[in-house]
N, C-alpha and C. Protein backbone atom coordinates (compact mmCIF):
# COMPACT_ATOMS: atom_id res chain seq x y z
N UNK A 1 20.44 -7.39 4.30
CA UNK A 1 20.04 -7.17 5.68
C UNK A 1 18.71 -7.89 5.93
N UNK A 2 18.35 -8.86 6.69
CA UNK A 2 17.59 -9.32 7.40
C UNK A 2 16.31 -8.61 8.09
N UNK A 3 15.54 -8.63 7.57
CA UNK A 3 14.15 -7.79 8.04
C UNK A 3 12.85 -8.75 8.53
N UNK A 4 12.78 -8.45 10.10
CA UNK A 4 12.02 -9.34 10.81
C UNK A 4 10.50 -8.15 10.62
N UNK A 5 9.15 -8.62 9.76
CA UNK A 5 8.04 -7.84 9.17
C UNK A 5 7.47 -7.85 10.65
N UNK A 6 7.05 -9.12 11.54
CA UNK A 6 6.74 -8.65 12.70
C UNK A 6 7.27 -7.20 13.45
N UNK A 7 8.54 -7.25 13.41
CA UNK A 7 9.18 -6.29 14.35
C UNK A 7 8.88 -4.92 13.66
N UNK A 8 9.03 -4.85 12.41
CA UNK A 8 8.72 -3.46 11.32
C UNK A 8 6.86 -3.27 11.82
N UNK A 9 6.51 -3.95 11.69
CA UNK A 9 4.59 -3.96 11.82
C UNK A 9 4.33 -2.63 13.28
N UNK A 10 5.21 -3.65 13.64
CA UNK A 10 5.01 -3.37 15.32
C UNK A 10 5.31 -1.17 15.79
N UNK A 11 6.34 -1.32 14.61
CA UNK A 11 6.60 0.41 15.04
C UNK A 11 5.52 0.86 14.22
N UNK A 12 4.67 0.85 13.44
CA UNK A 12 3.79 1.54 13.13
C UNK A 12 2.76 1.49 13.63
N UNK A 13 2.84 2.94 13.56
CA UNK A 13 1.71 3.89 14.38
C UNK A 13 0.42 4.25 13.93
N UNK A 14 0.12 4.64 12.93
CA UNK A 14 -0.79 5.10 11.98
C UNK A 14 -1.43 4.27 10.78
N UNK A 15 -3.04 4.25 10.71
CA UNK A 15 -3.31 3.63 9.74
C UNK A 15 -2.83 4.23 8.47
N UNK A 16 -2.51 3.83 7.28
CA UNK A 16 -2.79 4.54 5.48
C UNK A 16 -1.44 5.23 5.93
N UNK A 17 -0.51 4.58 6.89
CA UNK A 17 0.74 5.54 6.36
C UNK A 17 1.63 4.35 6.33
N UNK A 18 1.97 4.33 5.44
CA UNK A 18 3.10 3.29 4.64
C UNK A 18 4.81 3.67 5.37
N UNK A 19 5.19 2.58 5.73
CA UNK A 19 6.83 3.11 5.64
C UNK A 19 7.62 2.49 4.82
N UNK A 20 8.84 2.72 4.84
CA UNK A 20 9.90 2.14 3.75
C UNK A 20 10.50 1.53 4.96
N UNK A 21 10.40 -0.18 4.34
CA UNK A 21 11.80 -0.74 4.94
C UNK A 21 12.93 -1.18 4.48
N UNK A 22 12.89 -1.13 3.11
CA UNK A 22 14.12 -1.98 2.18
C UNK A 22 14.07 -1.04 1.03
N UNK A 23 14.66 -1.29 0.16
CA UNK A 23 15.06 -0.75 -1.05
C UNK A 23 15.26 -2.16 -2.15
N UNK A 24 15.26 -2.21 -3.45
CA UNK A 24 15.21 -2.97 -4.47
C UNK A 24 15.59 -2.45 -5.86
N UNK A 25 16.31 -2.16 -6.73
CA UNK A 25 16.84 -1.19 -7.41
C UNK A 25 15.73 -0.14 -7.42
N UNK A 26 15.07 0.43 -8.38
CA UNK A 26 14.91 1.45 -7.82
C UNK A 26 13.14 1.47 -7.46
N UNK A 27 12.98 0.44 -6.63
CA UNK A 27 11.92 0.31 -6.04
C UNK A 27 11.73 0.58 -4.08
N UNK A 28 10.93 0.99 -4.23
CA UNK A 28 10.43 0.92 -2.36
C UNK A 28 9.71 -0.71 -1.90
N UNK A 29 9.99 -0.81 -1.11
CA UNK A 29 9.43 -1.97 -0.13
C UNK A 29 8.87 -1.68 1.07
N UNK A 30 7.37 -1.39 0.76
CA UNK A 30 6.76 -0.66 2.41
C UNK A 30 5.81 -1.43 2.76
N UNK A 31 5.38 -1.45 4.62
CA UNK A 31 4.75 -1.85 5.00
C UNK A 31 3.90 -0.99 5.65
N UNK A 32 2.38 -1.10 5.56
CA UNK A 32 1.54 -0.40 5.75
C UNK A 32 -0.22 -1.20 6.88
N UNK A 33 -0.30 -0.14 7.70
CA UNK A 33 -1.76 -0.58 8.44
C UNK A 33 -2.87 -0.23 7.89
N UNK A 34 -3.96 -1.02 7.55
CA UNK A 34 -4.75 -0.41 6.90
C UNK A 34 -6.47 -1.01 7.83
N UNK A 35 -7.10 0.02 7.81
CA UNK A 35 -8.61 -0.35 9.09
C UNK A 35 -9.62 0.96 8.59
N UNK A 36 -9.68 0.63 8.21
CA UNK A 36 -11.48 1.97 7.99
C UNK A 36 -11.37 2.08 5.90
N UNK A 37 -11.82 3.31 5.47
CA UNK A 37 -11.74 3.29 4.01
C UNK A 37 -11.67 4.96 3.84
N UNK A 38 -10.33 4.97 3.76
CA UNK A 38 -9.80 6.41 4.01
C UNK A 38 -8.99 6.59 2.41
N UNK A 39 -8.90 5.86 1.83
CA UNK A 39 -8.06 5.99 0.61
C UNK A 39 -8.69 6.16 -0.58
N UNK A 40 -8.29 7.75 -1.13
CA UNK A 40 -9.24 8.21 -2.38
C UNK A 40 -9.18 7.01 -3.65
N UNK A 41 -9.71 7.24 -4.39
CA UNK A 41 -9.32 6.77 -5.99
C UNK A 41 -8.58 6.92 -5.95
N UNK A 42 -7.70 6.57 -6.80
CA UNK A 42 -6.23 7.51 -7.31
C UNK A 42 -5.79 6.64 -8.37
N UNK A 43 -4.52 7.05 -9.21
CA UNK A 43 -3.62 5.58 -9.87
C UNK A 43 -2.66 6.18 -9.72
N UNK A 44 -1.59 5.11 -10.77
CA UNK A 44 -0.04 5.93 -11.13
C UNK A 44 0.11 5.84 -12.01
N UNK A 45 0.18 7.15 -13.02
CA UNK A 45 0.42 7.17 -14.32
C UNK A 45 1.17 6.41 -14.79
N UNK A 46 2.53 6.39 -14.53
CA UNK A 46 3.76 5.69 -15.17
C UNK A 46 4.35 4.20 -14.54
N UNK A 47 3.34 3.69 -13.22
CA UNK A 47 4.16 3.01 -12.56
C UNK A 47 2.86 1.65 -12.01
N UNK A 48 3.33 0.64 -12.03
CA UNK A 48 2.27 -0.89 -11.45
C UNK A 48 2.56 -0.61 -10.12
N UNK A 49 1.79 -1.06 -8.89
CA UNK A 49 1.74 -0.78 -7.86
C UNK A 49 1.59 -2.65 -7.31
N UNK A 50 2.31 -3.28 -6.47
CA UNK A 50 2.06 -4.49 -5.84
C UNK A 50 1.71 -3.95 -4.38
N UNK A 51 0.65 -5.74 -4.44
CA UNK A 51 0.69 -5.30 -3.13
C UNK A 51 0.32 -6.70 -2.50
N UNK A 52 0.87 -6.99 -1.24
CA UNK A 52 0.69 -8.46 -0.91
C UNK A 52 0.44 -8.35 0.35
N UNK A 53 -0.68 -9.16 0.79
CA UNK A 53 -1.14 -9.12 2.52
C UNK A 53 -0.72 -10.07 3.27
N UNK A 54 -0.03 -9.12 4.32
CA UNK A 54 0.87 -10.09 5.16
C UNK A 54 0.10 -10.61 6.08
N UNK A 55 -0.90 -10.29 6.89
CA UNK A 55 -2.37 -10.81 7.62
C UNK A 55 -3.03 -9.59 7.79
N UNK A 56 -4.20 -10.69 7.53
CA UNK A 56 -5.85 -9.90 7.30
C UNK A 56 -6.79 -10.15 6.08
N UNK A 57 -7.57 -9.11 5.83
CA UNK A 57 -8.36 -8.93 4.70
C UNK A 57 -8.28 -7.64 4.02
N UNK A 58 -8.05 -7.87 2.95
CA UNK A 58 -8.54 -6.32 2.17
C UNK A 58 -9.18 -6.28 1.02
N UNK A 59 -10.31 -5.75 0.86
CA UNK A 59 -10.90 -5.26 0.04
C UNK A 59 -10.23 -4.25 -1.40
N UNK A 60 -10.14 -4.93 -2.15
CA UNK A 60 -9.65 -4.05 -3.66
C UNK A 60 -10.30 -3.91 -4.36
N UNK A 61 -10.65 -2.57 -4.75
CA UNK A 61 -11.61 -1.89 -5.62
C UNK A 61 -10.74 -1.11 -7.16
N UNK A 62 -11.21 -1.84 -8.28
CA UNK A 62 -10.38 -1.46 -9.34
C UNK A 62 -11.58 -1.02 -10.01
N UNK A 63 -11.76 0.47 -10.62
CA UNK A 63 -12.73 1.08 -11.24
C UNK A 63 -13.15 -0.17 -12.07
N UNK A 64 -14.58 -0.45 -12.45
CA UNK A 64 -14.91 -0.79 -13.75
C UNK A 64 -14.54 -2.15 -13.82
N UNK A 65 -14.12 -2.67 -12.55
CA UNK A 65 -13.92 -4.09 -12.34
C UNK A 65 -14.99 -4.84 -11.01
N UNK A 66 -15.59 -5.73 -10.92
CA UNK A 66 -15.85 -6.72 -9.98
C UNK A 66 -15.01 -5.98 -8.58
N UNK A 67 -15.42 -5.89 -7.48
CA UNK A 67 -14.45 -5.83 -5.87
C UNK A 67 -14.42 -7.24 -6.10
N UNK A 68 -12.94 -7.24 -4.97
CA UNK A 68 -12.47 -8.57 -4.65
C UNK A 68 -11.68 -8.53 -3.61
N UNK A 69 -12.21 -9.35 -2.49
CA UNK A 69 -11.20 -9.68 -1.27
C UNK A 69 -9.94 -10.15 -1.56
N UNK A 70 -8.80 -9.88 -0.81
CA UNK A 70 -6.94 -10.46 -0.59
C UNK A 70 -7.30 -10.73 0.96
N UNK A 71 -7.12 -11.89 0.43
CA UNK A 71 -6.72 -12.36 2.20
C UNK A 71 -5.14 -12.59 2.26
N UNK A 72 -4.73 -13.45 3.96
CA UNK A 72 -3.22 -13.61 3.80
C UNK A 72 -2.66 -14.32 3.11
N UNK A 73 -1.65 -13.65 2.61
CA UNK A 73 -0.95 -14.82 1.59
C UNK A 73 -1.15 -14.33 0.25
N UNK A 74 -2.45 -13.31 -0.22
CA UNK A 74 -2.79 -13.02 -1.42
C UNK A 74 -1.69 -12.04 -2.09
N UNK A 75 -1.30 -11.88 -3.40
CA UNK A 75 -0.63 -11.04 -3.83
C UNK A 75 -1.75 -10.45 -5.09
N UNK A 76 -1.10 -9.12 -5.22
CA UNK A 76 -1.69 -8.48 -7.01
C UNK A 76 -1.16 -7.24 -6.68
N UNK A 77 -0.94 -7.25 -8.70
CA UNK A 77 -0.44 -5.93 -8.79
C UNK A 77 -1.08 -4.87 -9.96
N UNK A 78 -1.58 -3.65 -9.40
CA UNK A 78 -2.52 -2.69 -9.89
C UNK A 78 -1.57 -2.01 -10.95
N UNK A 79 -2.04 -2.41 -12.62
CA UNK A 79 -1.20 -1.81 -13.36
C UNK A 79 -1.08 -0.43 -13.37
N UNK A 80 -0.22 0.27 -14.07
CA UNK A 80 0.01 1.60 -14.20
C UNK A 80 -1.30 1.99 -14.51
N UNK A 81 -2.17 3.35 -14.21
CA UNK A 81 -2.93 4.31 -15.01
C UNK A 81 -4.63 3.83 -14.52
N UNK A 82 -4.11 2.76 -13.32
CA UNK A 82 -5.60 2.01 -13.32
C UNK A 82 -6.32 2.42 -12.01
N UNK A 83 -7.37 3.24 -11.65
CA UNK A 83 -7.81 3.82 -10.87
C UNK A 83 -8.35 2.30 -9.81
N UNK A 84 -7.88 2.38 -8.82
CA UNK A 84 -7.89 1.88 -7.17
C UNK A 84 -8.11 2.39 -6.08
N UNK A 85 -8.78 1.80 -5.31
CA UNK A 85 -8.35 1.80 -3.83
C UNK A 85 -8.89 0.76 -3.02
N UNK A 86 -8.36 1.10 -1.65
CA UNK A 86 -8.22 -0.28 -0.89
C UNK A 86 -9.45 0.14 0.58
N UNK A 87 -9.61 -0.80 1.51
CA UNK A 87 -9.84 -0.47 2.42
C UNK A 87 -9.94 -2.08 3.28
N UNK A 88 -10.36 -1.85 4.16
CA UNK A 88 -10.13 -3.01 5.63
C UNK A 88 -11.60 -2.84 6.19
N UNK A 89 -11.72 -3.58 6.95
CA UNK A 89 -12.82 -3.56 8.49
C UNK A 89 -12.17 -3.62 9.15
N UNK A 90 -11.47 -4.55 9.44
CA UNK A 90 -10.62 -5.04 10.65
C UNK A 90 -9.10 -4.62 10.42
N UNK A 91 -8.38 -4.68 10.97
CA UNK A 91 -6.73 -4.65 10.91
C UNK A 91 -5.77 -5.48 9.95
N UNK A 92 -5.19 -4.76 9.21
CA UNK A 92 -4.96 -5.40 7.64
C UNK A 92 -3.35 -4.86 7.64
N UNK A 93 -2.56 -5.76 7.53
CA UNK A 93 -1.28 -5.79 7.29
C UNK A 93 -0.94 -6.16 6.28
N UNK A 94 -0.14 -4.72 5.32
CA UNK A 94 0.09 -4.96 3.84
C UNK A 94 1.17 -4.91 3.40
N UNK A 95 1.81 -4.92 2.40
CA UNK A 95 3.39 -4.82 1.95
C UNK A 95 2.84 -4.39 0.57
N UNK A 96 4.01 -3.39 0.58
CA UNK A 96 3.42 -2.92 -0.99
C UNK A 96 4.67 -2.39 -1.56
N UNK A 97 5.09 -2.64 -3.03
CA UNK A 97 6.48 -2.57 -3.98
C UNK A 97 6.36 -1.71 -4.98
N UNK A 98 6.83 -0.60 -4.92
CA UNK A 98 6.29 0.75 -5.53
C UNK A 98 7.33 1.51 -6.09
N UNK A 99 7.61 1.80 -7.38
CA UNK A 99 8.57 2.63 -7.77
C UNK A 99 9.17 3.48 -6.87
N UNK A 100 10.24 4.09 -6.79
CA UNK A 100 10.61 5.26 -6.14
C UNK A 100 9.94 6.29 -6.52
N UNK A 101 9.80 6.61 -7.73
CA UNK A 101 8.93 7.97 -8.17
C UNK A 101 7.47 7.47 -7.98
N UNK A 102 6.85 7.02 -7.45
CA UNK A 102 5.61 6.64 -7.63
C UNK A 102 4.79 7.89 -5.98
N UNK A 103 4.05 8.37 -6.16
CA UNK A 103 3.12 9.01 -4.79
C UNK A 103 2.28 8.38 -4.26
N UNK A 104 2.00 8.44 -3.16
CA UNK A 104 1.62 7.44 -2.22
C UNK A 104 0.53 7.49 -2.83
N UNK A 105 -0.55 8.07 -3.09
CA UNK A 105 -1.97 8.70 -3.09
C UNK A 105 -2.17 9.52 -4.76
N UNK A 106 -1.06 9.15 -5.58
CA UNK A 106 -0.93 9.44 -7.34
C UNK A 106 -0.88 10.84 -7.23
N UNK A 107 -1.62 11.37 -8.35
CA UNK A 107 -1.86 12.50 -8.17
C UNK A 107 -2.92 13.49 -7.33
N UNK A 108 -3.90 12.53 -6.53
CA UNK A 108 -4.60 12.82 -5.59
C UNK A 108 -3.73 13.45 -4.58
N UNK A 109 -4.05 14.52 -3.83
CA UNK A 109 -3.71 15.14 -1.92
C UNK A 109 -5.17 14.49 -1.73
N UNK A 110 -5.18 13.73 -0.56
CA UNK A 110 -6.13 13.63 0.64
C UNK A 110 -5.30 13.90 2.12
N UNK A 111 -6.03 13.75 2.92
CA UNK A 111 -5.39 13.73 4.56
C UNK A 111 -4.72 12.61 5.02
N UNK A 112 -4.71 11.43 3.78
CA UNK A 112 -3.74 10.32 4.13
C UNK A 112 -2.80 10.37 3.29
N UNK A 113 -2.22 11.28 2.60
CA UNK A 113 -1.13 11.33 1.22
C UNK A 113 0.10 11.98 1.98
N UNK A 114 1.29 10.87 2.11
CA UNK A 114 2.60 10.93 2.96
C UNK A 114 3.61 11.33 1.50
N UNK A 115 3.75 12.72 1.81
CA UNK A 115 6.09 12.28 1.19
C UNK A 115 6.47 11.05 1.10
N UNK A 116 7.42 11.10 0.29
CA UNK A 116 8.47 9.84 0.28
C UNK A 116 9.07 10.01 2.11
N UNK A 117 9.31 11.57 2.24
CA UNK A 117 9.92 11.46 3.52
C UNK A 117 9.52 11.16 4.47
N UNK A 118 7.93 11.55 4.72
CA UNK A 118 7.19 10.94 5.60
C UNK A 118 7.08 9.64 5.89
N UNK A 119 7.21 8.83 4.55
CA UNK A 119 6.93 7.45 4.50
C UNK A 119 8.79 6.44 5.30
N UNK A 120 9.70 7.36 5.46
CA UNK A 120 10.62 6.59 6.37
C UNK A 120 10.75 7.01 7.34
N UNK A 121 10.94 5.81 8.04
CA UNK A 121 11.47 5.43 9.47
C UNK A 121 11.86 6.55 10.32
């Protein structure tokens, strides 16, 4: 099935809430808004997290590492167990490829941590 990312971008509503648009064996394919720095630490025990910016800038913060800007076009993927987070200034359009068992927000709850169910359409 054919997935136009403009047209997916466009129904989201909310910054730090990810949706599912595709499936990949047993991976998620979500696209997410991201603008302020609302996203705790967190990791995923068992699972690498990608993430590739479809336009904008984002800021990636990997504990115990250098920060480093993704601009468009940039890809990386946050291995399993490795404490992250992200944030924006401006309006940041992301795609991110995430196990099915994986939680949005790891084992962290914050006020931006969606269900799998929350996270579709």
């Amino acid at each position: 099935m054919k997935i136009e990312l403009n047209k997916e971008a466009n129904k989201l509503q909310n910054y730090f809430s990810p949706k599912i648009i595709s499936e990949v064996n047993d991976e998620y394919v979500k696209i997410a808004k991201i603008k302020g720095q609302e996203i705790p630490w967190h990791n995923h025990d068992k699972e690498d997290e990608l993430f590739y910016i479809i336009e904008g800038s984002l800021l990636m913060e990997i504990e115990n590492k250098p920060n480093f800007i993704m601009n468009t076009g940039d890809l990386f993927v946050v291995p399993k167990g490795i404490n992250h987070r992200v944030s924006s200034s401006e309006d940041c359009l992301i795609m991110l490829i995430e196990t099915k068992s994986a939680k949005h927000t790891g084992d962290v709850e914050s006020t931006i941590t969606k269900s799998i169910d929350d996270q579709k359409y």
